[in-house]
Protein backbone atom coordinates (compact mmCIF):
# COMPACT_ATOMS: atom_id res chain seq x y z
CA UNK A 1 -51.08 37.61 16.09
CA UNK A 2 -53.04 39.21 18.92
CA UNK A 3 -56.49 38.15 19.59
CA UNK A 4 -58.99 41.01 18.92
CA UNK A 5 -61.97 41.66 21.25
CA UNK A 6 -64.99 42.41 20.20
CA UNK A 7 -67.23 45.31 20.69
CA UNK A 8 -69.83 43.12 22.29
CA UNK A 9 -67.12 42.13 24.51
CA UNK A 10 -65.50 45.51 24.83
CA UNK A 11 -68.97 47.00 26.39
CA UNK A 12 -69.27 43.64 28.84
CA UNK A 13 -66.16 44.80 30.05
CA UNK A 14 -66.82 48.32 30.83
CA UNK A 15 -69.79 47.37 32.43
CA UNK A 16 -67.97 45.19 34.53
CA UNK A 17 -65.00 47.14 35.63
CA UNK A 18 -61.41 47.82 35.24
CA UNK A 19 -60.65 44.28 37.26
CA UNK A 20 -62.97 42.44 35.27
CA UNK A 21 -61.37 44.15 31.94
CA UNK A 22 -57.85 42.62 33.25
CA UNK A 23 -58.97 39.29 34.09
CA UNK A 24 -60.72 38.67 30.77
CA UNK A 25 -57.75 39.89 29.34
CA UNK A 26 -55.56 37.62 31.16
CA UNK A 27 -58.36 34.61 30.25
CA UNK A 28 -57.40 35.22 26.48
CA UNK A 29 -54.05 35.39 26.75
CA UNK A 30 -53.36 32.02 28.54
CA UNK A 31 -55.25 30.52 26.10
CA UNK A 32 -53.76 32.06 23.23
CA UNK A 33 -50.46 30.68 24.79
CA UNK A 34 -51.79 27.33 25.56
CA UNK A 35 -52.88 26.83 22.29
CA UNK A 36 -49.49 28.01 21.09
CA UNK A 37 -47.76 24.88 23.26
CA UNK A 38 -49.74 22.81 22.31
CA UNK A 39 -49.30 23.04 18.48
CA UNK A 40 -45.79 23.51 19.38
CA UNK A 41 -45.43 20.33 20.93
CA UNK A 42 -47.44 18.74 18.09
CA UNK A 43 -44.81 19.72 15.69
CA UNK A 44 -41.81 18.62 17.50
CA UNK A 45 -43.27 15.41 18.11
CA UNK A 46 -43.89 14.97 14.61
CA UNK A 47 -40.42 16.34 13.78
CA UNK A 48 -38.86 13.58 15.94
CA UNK A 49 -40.93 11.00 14.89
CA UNK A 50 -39.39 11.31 11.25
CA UNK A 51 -35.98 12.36 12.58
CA UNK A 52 -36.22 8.96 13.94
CA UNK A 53 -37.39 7.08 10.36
CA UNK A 54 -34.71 8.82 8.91
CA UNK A 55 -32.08 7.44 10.93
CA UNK A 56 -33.15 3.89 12.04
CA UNK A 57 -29.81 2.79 12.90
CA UNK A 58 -29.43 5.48 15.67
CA UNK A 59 -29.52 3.27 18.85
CA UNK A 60 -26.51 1.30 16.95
CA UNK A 61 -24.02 3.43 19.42
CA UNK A 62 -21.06 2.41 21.37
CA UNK A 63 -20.67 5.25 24.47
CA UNK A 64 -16.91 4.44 24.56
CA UNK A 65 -13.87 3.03 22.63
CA UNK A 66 -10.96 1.27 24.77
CA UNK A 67 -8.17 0.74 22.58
CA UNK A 68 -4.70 -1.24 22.92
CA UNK A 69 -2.00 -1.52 20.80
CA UNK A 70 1.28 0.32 19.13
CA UNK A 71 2.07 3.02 17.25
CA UNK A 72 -0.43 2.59 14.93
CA UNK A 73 -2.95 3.53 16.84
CA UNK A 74 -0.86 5.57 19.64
CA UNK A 75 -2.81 8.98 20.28
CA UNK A 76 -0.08 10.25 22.53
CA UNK A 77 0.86 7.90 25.02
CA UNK A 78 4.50 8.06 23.72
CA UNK A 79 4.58 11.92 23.50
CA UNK A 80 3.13 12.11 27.10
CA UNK A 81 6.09 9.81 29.04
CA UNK A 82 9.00 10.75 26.41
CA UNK A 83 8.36 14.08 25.34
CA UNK A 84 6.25 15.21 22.56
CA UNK A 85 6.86 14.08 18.59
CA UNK A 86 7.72 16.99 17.12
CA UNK A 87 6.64 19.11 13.79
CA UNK A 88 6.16 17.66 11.01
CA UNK A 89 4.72 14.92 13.15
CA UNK A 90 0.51 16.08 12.95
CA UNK A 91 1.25 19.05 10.23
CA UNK A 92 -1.35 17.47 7.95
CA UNK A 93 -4.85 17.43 9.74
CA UNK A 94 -4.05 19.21 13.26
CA UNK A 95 -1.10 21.50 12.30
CA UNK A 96 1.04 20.79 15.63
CA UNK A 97 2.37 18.09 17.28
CA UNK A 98 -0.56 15.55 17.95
CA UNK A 99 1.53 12.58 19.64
CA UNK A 100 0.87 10.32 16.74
CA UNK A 101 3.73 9.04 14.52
CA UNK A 102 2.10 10.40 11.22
CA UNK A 103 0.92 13.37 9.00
CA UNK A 104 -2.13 13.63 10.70
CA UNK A 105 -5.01 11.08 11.31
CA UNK A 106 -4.72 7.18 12.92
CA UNK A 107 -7.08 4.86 11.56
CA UNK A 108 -8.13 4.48 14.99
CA UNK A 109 -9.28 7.85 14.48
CA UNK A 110 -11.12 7.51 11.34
CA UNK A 111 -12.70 4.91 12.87
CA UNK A 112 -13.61 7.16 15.82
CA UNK A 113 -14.87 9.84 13.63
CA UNK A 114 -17.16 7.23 11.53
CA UNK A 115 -18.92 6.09 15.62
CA UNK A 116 -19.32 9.56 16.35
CA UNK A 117 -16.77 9.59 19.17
CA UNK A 118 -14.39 12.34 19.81
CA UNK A 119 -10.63 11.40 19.02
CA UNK A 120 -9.26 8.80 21.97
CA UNK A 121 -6.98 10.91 25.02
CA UNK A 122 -4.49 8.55 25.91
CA UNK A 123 -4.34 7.46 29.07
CA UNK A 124 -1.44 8.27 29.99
CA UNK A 125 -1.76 11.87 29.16
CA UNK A 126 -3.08 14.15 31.82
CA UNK A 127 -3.29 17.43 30.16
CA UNK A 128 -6.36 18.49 28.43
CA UNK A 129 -7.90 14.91 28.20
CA UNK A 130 -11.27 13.88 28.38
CA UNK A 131 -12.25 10.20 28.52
CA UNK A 132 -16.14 10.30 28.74
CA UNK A 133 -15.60 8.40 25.09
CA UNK A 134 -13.10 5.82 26.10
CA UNK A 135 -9.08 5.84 26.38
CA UNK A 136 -6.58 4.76 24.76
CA UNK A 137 -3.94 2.58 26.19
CA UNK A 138 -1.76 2.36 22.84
CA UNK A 139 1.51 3.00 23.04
CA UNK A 140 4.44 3.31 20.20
CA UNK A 141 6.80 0.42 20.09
CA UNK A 142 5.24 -1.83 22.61
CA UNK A 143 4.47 -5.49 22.00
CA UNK A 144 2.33 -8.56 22.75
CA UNK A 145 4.90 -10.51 24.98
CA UNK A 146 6.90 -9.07 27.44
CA UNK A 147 10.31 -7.97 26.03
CA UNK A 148 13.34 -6.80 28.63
CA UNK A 149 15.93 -6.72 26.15
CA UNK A 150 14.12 -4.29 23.83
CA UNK A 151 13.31 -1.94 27.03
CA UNK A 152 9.50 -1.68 26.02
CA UNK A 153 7.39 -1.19 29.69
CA UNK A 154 4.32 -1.23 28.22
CA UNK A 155 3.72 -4.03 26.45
CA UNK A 156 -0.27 -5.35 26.07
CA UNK A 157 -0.38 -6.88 29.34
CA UNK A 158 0.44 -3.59 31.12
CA UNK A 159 -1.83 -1.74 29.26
CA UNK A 160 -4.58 -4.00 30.49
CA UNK A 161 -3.36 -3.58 34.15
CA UNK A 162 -4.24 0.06 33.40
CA UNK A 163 -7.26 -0.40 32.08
CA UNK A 164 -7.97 -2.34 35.11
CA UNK A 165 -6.79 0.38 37.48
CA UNK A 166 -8.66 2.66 35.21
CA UNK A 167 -12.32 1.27 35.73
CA UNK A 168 -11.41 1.03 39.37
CA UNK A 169 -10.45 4.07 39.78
CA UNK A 170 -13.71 5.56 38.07
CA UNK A 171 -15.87 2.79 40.08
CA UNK A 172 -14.84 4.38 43.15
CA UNK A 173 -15.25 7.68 42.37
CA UNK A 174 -18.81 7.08 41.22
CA UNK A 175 -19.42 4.91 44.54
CA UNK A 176 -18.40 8.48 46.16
CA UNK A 177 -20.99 10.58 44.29
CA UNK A 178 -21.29 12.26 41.31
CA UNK A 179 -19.65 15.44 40.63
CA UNK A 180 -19.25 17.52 37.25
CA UNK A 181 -15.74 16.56 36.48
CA UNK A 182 -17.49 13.34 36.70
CA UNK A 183 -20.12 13.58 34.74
CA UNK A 184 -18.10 15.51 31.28
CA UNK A 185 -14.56 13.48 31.56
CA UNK A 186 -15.08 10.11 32.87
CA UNK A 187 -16.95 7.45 31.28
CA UNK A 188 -20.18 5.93 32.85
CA UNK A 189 -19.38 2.47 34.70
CA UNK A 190 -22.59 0.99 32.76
CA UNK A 191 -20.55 1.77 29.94
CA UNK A 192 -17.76 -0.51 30.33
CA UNK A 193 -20.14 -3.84 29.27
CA UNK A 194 -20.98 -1.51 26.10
CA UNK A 195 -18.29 -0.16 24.76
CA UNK A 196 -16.02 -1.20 21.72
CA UNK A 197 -12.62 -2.98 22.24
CA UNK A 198 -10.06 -2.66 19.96
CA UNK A 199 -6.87 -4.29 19.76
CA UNK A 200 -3.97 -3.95 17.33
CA UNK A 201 -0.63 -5.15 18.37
CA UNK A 202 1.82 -8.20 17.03
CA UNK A 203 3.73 -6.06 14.43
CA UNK A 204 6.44 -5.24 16.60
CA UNK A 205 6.97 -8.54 17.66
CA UNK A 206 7.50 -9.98 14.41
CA UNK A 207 9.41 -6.94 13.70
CA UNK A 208 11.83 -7.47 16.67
CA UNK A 209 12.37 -11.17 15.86
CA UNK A 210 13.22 -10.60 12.21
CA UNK A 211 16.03 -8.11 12.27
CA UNK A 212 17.46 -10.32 15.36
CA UNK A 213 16.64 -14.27 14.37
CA UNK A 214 16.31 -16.34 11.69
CA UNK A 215 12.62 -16.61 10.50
CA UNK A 216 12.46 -19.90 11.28
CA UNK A 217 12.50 -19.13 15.15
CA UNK A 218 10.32 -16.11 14.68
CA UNK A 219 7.93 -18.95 12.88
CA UNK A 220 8.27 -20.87 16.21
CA UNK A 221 7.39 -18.18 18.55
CA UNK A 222 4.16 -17.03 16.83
CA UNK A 223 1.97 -19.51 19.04
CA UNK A 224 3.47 -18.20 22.33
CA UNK A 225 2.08 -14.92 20.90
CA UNK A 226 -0.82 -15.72 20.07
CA UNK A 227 -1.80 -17.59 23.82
CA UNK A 228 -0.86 -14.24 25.35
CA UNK A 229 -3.17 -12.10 22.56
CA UNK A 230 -6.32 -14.90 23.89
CA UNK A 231 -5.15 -14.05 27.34
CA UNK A 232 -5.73 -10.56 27.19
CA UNK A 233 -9.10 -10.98 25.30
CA UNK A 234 -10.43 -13.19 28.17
CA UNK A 235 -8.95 -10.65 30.55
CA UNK A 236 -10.80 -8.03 29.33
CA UNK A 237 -13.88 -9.98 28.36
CA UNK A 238 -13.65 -11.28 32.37
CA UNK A 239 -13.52 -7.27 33.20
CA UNK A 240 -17.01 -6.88 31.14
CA UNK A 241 -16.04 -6.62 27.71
CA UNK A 242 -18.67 -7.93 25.37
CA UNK A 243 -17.24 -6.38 21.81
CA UNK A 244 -14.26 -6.90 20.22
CA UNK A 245 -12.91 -5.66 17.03
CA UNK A 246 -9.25 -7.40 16.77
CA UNK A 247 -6.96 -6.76 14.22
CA UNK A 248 -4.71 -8.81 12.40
CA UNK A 249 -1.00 -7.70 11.27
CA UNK A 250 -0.09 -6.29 7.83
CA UNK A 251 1.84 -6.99 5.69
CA UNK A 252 5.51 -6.90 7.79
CA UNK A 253 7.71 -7.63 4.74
CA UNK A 254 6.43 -4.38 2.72
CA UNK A 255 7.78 -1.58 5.04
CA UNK A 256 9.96 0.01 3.66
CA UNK A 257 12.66 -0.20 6.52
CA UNK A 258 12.57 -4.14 5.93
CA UNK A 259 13.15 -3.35 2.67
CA UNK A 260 15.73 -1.60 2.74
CA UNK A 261 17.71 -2.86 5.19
CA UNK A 262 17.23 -6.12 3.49
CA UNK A 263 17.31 -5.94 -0.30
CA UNK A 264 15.35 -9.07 -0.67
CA UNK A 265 16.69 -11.33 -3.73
CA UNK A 266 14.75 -11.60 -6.58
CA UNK A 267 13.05 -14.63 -5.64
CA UNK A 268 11.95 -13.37 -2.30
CA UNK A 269 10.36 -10.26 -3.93
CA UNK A 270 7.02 -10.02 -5.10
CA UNK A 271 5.57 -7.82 -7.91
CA UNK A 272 5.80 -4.45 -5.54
CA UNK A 273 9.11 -5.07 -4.21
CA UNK A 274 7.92 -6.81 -0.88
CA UNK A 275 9.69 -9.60 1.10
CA UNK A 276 7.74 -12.64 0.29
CA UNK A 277 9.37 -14.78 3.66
CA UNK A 278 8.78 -11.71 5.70
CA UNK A 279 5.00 -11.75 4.17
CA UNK A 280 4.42 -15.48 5.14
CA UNK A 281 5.75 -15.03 8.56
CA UNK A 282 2.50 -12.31 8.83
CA UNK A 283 0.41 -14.79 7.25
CA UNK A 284 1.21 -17.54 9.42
CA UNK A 285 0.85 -15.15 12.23
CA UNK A 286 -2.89 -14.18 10.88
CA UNK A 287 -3.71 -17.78 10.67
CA UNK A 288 -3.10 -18.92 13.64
CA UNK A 289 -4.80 -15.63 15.10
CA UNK A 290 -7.95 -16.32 13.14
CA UNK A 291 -8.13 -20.00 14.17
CA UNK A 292 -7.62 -19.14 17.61
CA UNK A 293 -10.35 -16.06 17.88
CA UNK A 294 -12.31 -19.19 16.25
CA UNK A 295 -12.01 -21.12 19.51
CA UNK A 296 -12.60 -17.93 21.68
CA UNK A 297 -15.95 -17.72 20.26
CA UNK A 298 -17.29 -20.81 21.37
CA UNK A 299 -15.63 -20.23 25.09
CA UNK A 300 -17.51 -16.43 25.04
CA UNK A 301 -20.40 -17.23 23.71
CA UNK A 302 -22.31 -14.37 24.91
CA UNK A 303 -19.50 -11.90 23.41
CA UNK A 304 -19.34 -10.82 19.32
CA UNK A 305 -15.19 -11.22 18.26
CA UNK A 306 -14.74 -9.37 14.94
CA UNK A 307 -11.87 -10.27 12.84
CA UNK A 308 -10.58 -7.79 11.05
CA UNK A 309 -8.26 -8.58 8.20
CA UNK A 310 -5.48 -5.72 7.93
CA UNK A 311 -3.36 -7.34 6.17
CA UNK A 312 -5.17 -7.80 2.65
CA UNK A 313 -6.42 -4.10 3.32
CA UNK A 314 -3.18 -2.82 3.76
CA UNK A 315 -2.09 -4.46 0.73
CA UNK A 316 -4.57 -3.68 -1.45
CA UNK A 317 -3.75 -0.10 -1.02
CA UNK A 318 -0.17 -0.78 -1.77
CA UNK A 319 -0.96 -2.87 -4.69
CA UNK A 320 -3.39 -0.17 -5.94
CA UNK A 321 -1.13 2.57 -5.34
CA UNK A 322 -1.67 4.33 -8.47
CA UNK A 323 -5.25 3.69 -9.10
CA UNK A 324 -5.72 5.56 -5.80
CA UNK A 325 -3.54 8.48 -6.66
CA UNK A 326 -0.74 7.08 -4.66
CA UNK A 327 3.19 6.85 -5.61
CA UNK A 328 5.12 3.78 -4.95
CA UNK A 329 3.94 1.77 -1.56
CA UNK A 330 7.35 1.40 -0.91
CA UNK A 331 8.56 4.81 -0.60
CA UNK A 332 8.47 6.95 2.29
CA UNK A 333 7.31 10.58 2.29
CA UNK A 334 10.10 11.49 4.96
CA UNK A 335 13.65 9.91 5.06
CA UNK A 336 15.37 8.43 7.57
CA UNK A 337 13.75 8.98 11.33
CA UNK A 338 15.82 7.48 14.28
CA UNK A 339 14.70 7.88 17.49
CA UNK A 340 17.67 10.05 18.78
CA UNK A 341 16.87 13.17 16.05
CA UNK A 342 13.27 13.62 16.19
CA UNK A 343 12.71 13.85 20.18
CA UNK A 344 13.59 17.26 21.60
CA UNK A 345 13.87 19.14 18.64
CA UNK A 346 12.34 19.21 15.20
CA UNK A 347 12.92 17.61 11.98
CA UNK A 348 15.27 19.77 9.30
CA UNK A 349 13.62 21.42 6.66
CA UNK A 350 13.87 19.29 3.65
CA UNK A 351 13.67 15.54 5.18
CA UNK A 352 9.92 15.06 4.17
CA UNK A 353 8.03 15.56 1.26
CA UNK A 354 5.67 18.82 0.69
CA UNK A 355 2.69 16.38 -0.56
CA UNK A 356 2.44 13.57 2.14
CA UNK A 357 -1.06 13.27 0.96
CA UNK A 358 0.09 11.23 -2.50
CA UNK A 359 1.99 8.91 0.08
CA UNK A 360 1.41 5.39 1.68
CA UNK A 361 4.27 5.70 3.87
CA UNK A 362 5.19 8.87 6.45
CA UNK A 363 7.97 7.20 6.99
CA UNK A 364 9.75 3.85 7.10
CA UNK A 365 7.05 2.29 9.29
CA UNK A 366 4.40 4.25 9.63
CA UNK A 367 1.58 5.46 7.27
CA UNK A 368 0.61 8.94 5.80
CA UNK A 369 -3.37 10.48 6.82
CA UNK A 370 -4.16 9.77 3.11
CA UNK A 371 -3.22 5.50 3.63
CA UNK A 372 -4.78 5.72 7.42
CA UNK A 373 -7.63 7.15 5.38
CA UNK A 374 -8.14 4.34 2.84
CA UNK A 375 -7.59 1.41 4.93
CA UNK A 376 -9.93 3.04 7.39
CA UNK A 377 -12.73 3.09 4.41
CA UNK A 378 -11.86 -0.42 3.28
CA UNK A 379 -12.26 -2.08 7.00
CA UNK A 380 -15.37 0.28 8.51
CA UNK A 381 -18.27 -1.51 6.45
CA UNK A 382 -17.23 -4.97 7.22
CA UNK A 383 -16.30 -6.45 4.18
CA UNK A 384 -12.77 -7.45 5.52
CA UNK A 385 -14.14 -8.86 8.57
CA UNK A 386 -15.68 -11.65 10.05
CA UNK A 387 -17.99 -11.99 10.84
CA UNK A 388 -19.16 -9.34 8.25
CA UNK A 389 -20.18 -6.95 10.41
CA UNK A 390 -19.79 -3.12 9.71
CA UNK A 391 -18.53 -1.30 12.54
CA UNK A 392 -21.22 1.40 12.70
CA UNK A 393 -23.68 -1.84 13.33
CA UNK A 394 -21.51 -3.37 15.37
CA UNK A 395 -22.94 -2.82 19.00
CA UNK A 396 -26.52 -3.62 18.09
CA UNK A 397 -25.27 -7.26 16.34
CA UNK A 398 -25.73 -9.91 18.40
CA UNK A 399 -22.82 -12.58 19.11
CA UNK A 400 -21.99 -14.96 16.49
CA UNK A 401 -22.95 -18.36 17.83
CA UNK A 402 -20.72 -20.67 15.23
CA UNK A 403 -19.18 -19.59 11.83
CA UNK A 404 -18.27 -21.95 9.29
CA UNK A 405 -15.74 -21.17 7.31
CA UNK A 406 -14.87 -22.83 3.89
CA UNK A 407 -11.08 -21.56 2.59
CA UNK A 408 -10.53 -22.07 -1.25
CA UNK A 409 -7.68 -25.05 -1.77
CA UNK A 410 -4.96 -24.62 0.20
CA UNK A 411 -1.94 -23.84 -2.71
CA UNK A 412 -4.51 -20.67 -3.85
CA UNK A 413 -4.07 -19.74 0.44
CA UNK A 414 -0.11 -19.61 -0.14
CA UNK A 415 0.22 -17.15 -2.60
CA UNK A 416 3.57 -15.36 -1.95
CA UNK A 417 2.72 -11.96 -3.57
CA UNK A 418 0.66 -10.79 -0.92
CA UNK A 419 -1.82 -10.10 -3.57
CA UNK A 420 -5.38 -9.63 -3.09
CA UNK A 421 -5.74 -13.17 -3.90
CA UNK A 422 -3.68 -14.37 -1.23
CA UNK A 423 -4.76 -16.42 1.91
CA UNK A 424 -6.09 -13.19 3.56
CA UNK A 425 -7.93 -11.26 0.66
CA UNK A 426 -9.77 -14.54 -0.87
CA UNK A 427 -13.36 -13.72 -0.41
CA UNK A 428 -13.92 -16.18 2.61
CA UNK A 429 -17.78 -17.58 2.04
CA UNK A 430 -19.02 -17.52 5.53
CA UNK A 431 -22.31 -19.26 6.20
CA UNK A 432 -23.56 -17.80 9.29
CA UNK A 433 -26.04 -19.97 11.80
């Protein structure tokens, strides 16, 4: 509201002059204003000041996500060197072709969505990416070791040599100055030492060795995967990395293409109609996984290793199938999907389901939006990790010095129904120092 003058001061004025008249006017009006900043800037202050109280936890924030891995957590990496996955490939959430092998959402991107990051470009895609969040290096079919005879190029170790090239690339362009392509699509190079690493990979190379060897030699070759998983930790950690959220593999022998391409016997089923020896070849896989990222943490002291157990997770949801509104875990929303019919052209009407949202599995391998969705839920607050960290805490929890670890009797570790009181879902009592 304006300020009135008086008529005290409305006679000083004409006594004083039409410039004199202005000047006072001008007087008032600047300190009307200033008085209006001033309260202004009271009230934001204030404002912020509880905006902070109410959200204590906001400096908890990673600025990027670097992510390696396979399909399940392949953002387009495939689509971008091999042509795009077509329709209904993405039909769920984005309603075209997203270059993920499901409905809709990853669990990657769940987990995105939760740190208030935008949905990982992968890195091999050049059109319309942005990776001022991170990139992700996943890519559909690859595996830990390095495997000629199955024609996979990008197996873990190569997506780390891009990573590499990636943060040297983006070193030198900042050395060069800053520019606004710069500033809105690359990261920040402080933000390599602060950013989330995730890794998911192994799956396929269990896969691979059991429709080719005997589990016994599949067995033997877990340690030789495992060494190259530590390598590629260390690498990364030697490249800056201080935070790592690892996962372990699921639950191999309940996808449905093992299933069905091996009717298990009725011994080597459990209650859901999984392979039990295909099971405890992921199990032995997770255990030696865990017991190395053990050793890890004493040699990186100074870095936090999370644990994350997919494998009861997964499980769970497929031994819970109906209490979460789910059909069978073992049955696939879409039929049959070999690799020569879905690139190029697009599925034929009537090969997957119309609901893919009362589905675990899109297809033989790979899981619906609605699974992605629930596993993402059970992992995020850290109750199937260790240490028990939730992820949205994650990058303001410092390193875990030593954890001690006591494991219920060993026979109650070697359940063979994958159940959630097998070795992986027994509620591990962790005594943190």
């Amino acid at each position: 509201m304006p300020m009135r003058i008086t008529d005290a001061e409305e006679g000083l004025l004409k006594k004083a002059g039409p410039s004199s008249k202005s000047f006072r006017i001008v007087v008032i009006w600047v300190v009307t204003i200033g008085l209006g900043l001033a309260i202004s800037t009271f009230v934001s202050l204030k404002l912020l000041k509880e905006f902070r109280t109410i959200q204590p936890n906001s400096r908890c924030q990673f600025p990027a996500i670097f992510n390696f891995g396979d399909s399940n957590s392949d953002t387009g990496s495939e689509s971008a060197a091999f042509g795009r996955l077509p329709l209904p490939f993405g039909q769920t959430f984005f309603g075209k072709p997203s270059g993920r092998r499901s409905d809709g959402r990853l669990i990657i991107d769940f987990m995105a969505q939760r740190l208030r990051i935008p949905y990982l470009s992968a890195y091999l895609d050049s059109i319309g990416s942005n990776f001022r969040h991170g990139a992700n290096f996943a890519y559909s079919g690859s595996t830990v070791m390095e495997m000629v005879c199955m024609n996979q190029p990008l197996h873990l170790v190569t997506q780390v040599r891009e990573f590499q090239q990636f943060k040297q690339r983006i070193a030198e362009l900042h050395n060069q100055g800053m520019n606004l392509y710069l500033r809105n699509f690359l990261p920040r190079t402080q933000d390599f030492s602060k950013a989330l690493y995730m890794i998911d990979s192994g799956q396929n190379d269990l896969y691979y060795g059991l429709t080719s060897k005997p589990v016994k030699q599949v067995k033997a070759y877990i340690p030789s995967i495992i060494d190259q998983l530590a390598l590629v930790i260390q690498t990364l950690y030697q490249e800056g990395a201080r935070t790592f959220w690892i996962h372990n593999t699921g639950p191999i022998g309940c996808l449905p293409i093992m299933v069905k391409n091996n009717p298990p016997r009725h011994r080597n089923a459990d209650k859901n109609g999984c392979i039990v020896s295909y099971n405890k070849v992921a199990k032995d896989f997770n255990i030696q996984l865990h017991d190395k990222i053990s050793r890890l943490r004493t040699q990186m002291q100074d870095a936090l290793i999370v644990y994350v157990d997919m494998y009861s997770a997964k499980y769970s949801i497929i031994d819970q199938a109906k209490k979460l509104g789910l059909r069978d875990g073992l049955e696939p929303c879409c039929g049959p999907l070999k690799e020569g019919n879905i690139r190029g052209k697009e599925i034929q009407n009537g090969t997957c389901c119309s609901n893919p949202n009362e589905y675990i599995n899109w297809d033989n391998t790979h899981y619906t939006e609605a699974a992605n969705n629930w596993v993402a839920n059970f992992i995020i607050n850290g109750s199937y990790s260790e240490p028990p960290v939730a992820l949205t805490e994650a990058a303001c929890t410092k390193p875990i010095q030593e954890t001690k670890i006591i494991i219920r009797s060993s026979t109650s570790t070697r359940n063979e129904d994958g159940n959630l009181g097998s070795y992986f879902k027994q509620r591990w009592r962790r005594i943190l120092n």
